[in-house]
Protein backbone atom coordinates (compact mmCIF):
# COMPACT_ATOMS: atom_id res chain seq x y z
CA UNK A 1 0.00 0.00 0.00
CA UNK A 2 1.19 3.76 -1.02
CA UNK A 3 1.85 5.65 1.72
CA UNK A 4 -0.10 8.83 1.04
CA UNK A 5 -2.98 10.07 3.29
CA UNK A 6 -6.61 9.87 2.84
CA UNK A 7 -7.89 12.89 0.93
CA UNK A 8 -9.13 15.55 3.67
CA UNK A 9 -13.19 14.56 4.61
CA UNK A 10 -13.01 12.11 3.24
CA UNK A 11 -15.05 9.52 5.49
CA UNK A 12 -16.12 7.17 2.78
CA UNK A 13 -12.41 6.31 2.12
CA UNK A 14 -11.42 5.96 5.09
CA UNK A 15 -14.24 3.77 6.28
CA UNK A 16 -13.54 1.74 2.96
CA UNK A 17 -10.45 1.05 3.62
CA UNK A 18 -11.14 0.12 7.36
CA UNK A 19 -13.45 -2.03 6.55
CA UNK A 20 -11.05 -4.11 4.34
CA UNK A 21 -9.08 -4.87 6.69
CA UNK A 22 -11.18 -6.02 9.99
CA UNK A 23 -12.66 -9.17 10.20
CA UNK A 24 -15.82 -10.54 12.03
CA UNK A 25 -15.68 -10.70 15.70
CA UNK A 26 -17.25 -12.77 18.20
CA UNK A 27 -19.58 -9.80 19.51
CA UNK A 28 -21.51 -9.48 16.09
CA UNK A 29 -19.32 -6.53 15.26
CA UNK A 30 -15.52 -6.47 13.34
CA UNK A 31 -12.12 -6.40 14.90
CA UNK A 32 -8.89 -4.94 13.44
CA UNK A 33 -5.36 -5.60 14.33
CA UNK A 34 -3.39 -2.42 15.32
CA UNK A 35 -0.39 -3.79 13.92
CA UNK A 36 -2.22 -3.67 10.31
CA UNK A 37 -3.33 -0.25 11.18
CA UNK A 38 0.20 0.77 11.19
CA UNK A 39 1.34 -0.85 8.29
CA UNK A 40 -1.25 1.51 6.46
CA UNK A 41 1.66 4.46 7.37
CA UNK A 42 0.39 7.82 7.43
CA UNK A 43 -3.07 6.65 6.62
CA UNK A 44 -2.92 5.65 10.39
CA UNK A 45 -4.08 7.99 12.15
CA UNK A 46 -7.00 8.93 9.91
CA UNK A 47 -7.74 5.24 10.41
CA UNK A 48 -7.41 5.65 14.44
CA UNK A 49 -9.78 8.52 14.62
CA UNK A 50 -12.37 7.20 12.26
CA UNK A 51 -12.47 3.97 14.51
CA UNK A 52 -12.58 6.77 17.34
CA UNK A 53 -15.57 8.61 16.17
CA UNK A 54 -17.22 4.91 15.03
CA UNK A 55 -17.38 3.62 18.82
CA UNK A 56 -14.32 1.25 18.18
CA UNK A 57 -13.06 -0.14 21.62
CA UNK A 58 -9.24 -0.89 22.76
CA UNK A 59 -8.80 -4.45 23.64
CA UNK A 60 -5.77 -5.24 25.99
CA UNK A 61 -6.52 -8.75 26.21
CA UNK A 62 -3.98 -11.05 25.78
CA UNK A 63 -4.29 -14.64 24.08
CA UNK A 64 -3.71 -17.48 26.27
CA UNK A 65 -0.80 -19.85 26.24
CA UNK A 66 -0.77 -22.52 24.11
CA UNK A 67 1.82 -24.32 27.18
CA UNK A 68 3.62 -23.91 30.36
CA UNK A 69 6.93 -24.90 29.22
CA UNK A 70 9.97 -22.66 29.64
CA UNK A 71 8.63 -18.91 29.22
CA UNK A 72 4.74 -19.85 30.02
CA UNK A 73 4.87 -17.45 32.87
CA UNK A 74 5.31 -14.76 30.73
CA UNK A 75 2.74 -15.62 28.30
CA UNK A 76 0.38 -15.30 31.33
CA UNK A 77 1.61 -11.71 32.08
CA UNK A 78 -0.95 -9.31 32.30
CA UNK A 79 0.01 -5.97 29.69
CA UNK A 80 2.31 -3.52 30.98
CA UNK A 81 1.20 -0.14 31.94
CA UNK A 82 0.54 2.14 29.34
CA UNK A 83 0.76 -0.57 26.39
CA UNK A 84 -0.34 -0.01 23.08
CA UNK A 85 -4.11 -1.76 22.66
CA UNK A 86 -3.49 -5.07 20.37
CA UNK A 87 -7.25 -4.54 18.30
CA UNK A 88 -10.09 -2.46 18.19
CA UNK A 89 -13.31 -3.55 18.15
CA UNK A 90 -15.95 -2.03 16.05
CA UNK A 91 -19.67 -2.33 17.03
CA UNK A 92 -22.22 -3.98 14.34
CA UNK A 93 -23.47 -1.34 12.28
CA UNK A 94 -20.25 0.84 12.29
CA UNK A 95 -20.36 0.91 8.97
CA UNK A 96 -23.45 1.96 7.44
């Protein structure tokens, strides 16, 4: 993807280009991964307010491990202070 920005206002492009990239979640709404956010450049942080201004919701959660093994105590870790969200949830509807 180019990096260039959305053209100012415009919502339809932005929401286009959001909704892309999210899949379905579990709630009935979408999810997208902030790390594909960021690959979008500066298209970001159009793309961070539009989810913003849609309802989208930070989710901290963090997967569970797959084993104990060596390092499973620190796939049990809670997120460190002040970390980065790891998706956003959209609500159904944020779209139309």
């Amino acid at each position: 993807m180019s990096d260039t920005s959305f053209p100012p206002g415009d919502e339809a492009a932005i929401a286009a280009r959001v909704s892309t990239l999210c899949r379905p979640h579990a709630s009935g709404g979408t999810v997208i991964e902030r790390s594909v956010i960021l690959a979008e450049g500066s298209r970001a942080v159009a793309m961070f307010a539009w989810i913003e201004d849609h309802d989208g919701v930070a989710d901290y959660t963090v997967a569970a491990p797959r084993h104990a093994g060596l390092h499973g105590a620190r796939a049990t870790a809670a997120p460190a202070a002040g970390a980065p969200a790891k998706r956003f949830v959209l609500p159904q509807g944020a779209f139309e």
